[in-house]
C-alpha atoms as a PDB file:
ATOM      1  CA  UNK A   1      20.327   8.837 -27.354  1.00  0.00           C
ATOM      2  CA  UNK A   2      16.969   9.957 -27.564  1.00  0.00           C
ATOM      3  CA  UNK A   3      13.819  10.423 -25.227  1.00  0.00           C
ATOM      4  CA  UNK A   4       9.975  10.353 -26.116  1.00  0.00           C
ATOM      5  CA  UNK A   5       7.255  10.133 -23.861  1.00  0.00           C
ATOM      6  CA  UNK A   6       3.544   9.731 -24.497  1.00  0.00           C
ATOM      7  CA  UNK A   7       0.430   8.605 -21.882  1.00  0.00           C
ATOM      8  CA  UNK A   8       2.828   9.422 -18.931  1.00  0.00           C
ATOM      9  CA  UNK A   9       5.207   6.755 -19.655  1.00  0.00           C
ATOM     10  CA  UNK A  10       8.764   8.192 -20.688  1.00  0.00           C
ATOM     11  CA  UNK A  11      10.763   5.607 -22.875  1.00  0.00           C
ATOM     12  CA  UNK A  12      14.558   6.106 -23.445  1.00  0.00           C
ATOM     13  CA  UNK A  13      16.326   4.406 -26.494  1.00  0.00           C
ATOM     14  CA  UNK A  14      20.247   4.428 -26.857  1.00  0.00           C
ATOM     15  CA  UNK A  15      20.876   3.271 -31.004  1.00  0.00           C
ATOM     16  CA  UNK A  16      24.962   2.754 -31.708  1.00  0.00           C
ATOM     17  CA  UNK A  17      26.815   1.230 -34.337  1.00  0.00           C
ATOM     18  CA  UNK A  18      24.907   3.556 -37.235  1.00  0.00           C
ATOM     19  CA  UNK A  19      26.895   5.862 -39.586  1.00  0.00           C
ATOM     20  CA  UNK A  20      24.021   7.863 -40.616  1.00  0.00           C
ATOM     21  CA  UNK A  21      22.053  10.208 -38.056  1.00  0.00           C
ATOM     22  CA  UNK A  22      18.856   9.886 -40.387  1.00  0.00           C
ATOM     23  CA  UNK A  23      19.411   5.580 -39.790  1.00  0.00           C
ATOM     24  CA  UNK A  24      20.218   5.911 -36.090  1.00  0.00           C
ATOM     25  CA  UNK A  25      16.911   8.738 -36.069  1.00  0.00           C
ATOM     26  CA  UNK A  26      14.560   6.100 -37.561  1.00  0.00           C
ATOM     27  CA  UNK A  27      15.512   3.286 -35.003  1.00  0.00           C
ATOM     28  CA  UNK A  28      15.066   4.806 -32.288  1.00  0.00           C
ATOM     29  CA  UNK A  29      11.763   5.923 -33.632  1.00  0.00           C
ATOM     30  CA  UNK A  30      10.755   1.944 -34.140  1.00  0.00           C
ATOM     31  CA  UNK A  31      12.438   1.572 -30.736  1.00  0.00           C
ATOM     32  CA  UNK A  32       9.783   3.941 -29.163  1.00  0.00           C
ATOM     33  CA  UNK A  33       6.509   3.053 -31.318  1.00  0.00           C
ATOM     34  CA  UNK A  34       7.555  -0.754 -29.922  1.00  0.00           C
ATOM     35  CA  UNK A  35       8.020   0.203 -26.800  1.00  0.00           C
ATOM     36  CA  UNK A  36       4.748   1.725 -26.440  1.00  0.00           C
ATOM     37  CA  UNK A  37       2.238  -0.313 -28.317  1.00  0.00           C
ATOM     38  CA  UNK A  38       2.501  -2.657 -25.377  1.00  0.00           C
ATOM     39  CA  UNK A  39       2.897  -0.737 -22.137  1.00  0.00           C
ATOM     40  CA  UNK A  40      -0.160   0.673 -19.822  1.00  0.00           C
ATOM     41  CA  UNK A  41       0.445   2.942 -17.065  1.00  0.00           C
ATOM     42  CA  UNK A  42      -2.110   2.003 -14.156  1.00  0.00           C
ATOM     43  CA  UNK A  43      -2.467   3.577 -11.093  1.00  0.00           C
ATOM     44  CA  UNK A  44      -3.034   0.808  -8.710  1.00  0.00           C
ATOM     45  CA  UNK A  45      -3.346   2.467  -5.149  1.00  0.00           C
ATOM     46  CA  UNK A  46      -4.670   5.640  -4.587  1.00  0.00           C
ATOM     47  CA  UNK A  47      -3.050   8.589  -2.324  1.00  0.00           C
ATOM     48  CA  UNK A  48      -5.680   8.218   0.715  1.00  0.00           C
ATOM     49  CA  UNK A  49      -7.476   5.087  -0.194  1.00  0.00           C
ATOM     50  CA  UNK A  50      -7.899   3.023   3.078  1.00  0.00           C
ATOM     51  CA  UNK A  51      -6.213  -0.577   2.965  1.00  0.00           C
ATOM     52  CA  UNK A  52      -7.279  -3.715   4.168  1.00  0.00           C
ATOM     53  CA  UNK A  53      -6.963  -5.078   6.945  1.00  0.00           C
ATOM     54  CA  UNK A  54      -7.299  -3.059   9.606  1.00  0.00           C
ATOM     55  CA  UNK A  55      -5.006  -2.485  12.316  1.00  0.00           C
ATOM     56  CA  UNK A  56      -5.766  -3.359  16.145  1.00  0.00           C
ATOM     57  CA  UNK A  57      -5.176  -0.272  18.676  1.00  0.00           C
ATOM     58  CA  UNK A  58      -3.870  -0.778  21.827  1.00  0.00           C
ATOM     59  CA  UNK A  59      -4.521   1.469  25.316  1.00  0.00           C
ATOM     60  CA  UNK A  60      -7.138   3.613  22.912  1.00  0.00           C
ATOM     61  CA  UNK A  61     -10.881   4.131  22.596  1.00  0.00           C
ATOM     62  CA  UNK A  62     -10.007   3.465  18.938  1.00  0.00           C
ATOM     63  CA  UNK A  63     -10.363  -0.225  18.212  1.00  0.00           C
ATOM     64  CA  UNK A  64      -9.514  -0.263  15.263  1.00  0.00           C
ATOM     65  CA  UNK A  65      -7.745   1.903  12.358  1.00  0.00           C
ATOM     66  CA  UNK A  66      -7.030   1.853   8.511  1.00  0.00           C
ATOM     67  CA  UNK A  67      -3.930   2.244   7.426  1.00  0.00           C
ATOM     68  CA  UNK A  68      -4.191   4.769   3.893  1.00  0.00           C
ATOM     69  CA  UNK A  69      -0.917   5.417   1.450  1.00  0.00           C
ATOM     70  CA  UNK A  70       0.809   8.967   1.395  1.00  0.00           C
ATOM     71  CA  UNK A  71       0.838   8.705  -2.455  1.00  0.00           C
ATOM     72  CA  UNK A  72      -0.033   7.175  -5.394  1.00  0.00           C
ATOM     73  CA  UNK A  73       1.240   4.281  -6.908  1.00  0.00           C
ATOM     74  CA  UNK A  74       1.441   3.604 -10.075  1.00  0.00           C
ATOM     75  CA  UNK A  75       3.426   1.299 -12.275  1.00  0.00           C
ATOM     76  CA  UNK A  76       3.822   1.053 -16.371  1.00  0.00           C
ATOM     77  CA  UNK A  77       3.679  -3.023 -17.384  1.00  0.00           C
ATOM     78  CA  UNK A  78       3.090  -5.317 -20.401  1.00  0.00           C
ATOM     79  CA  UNK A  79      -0.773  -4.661 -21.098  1.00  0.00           C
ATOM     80  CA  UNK A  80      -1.243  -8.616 -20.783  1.00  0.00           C
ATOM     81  CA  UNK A  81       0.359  -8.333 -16.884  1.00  0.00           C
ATOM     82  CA  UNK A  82      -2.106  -5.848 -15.645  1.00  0.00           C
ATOM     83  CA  UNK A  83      -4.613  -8.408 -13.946  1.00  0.00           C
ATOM     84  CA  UNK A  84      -1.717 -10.055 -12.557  1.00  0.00           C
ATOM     85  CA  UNK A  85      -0.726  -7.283 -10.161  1.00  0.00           C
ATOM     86  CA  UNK A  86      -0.543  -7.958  -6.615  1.00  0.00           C
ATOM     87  CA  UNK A  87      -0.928  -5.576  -3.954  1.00  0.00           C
ATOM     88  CA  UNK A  88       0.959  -6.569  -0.486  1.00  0.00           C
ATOM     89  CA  UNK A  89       1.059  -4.463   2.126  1.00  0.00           C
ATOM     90  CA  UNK A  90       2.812  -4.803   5.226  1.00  0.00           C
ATOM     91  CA  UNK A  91       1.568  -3.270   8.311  1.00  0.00           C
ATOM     92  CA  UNK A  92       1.792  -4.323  11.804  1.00  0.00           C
ATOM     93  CA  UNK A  93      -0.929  -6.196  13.667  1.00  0.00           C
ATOM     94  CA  UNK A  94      -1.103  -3.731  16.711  1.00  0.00           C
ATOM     95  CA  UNK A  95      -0.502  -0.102  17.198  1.00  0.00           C
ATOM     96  CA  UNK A  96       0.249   0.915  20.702  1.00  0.00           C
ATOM     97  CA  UNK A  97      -1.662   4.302  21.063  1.00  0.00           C
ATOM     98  CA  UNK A  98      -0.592   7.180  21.242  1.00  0.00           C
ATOM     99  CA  UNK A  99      -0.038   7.867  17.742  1.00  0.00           C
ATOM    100  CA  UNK A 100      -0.443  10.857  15.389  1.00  0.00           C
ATOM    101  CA  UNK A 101      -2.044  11.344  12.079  1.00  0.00           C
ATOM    102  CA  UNK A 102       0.617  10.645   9.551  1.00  0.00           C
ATOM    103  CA  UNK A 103       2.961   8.681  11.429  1.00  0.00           C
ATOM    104  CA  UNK A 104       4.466   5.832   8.802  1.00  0.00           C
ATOM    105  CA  UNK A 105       3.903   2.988  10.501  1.00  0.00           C
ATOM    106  CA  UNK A 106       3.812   0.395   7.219  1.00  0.00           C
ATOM    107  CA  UNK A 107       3.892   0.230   3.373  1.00  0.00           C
ATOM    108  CA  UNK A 108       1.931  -1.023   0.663  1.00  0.00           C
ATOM    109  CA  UNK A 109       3.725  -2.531  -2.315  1.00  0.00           C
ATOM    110  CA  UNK A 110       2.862  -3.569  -5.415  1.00  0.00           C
ATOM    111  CA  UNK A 111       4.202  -6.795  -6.737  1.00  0.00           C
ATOM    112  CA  UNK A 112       4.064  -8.907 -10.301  1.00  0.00           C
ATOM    113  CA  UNK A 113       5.313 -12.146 -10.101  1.00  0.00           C
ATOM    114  CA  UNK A 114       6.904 -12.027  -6.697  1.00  0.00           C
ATOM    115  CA  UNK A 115       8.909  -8.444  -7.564  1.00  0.00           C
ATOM    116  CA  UNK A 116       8.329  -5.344  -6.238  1.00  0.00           C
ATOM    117  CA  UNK A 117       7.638  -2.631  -8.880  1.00  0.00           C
ATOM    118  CA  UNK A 118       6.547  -0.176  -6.601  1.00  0.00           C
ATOM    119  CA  UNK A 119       5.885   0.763  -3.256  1.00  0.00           C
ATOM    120  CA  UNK A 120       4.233   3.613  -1.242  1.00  0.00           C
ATOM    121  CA  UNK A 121       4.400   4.075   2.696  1.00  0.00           C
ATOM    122  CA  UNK A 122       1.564   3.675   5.041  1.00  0.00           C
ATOM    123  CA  UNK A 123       0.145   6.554   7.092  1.00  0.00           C
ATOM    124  CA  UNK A 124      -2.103   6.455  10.121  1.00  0.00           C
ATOM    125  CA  UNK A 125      -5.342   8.518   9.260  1.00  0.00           C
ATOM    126  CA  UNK A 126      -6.580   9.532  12.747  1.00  0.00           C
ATOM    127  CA  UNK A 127      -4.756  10.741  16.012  1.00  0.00           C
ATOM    128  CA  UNK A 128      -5.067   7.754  18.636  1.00  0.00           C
ATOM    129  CA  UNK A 129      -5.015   9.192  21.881  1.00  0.00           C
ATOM    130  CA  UNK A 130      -3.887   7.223  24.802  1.00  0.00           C
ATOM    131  CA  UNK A 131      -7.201   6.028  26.558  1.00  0.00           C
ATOM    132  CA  UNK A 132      -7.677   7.715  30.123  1.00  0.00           C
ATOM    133  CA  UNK A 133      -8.705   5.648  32.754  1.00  0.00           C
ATOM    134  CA  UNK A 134     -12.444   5.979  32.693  1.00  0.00           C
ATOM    135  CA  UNK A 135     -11.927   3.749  29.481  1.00  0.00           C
ATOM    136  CA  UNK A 136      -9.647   1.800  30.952  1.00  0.00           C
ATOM    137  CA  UNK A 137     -11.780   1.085  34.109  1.00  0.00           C
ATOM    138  CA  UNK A 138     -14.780   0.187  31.674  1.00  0.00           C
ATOM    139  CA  UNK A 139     -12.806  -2.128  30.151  1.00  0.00           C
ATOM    140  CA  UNK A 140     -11.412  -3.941  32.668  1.00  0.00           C
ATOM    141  CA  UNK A 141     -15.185  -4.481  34.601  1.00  0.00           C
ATOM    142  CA  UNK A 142     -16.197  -5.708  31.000  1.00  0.00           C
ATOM    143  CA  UNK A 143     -13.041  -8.099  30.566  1.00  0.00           C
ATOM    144  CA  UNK A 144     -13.911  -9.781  34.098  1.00  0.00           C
ATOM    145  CA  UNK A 145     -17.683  -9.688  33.300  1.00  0.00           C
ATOM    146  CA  UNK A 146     -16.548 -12.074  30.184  1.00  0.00           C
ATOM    147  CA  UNK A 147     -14.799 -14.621  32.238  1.00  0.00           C
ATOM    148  CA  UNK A 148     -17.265 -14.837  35.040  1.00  0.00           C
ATOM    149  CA  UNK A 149     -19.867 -15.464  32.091  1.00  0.00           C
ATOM    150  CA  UNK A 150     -17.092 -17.995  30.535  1.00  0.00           C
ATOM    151  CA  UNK A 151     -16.092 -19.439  33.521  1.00  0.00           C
ATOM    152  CA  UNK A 152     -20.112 -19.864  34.374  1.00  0.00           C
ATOM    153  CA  UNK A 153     -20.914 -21.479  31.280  1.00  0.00           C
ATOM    154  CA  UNK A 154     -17.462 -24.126  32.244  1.00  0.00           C
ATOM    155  CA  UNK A 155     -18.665 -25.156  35.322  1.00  0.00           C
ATOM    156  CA  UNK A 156     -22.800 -24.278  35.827  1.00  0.00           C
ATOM    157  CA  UNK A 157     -22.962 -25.736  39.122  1.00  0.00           C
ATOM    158  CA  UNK A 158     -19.752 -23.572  40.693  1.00  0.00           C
END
């Protein structure tokens, strides 16, 4: 058994079935300069980067709010697979305020070919405060001033 690791990726080779340490030593050494000729390590989502698409915010002055991982991600692949990386995340369409700053409320993943190869959670960035009902009263007058205007534009003459 022996380890090696070079450009942050850490390679592990297990060589049986040779009588001769120096034999079994210079396998695993092939093993490793194999193994590494054709891997990258990419970091594909940054700690704190914000992720599309937003999120809608209920019962806050907030409308909206970006979602932003807790941590890196990276992953190590076949050089040839990088541009094939997909990044997924899954996040719900509404958060019902209140809500604090950090609370996990989704997770971004990283996928090749339909598999998951890594996968960081999703934090919220701001606090979102339930609204009071000032906000609430201004939105209410401007929700019926948008149907009177709708239901004017329906029927002109009414």
């Amino acid at each position: 058994t022996a380890t090696a690791q070079r450009d942050g990726i850490r390679l592990i080779a297990v060589v049986m079935g040779y009588a001769s340490g120096s034999v079994r030593f210079a396998t695993a050494q092939r093993l490793f300069e194999d193994g590494f000729n054709g891997l990258t390590r990419t970091l594909v989502v940054a700690k704190g980067k914000p992720m599309d698409p937003v999120v809608q915010v209920a019962n806050c002055a907030t409308p909206t709010v970006h979602l932003v991982p807790t941590e890196d991600v990276y992953v190590t692949v076949p050089e040839k697979y990088t541009e094939e990386l997909e990044v997924v995340t899954q996040q719900p369409e509404l958060i019902q305020a209140p809500a604090k700053a950090g609370d996990i409320v989704g997770e971004v993943q990283v996928r090749l070919n339909g598999n998951v190869l890594a996968k960081a959670p999703l934090a919220i960035v701001e606090n979102l405060d339930a609204a009071g009902w000032r906000w609430k009263m201004q939105q209410s007058v401007r929700r019926t001033g948008q149907y009177l205007r709708r239901a004017r534009e329906v029927n002109p003459a009414g």
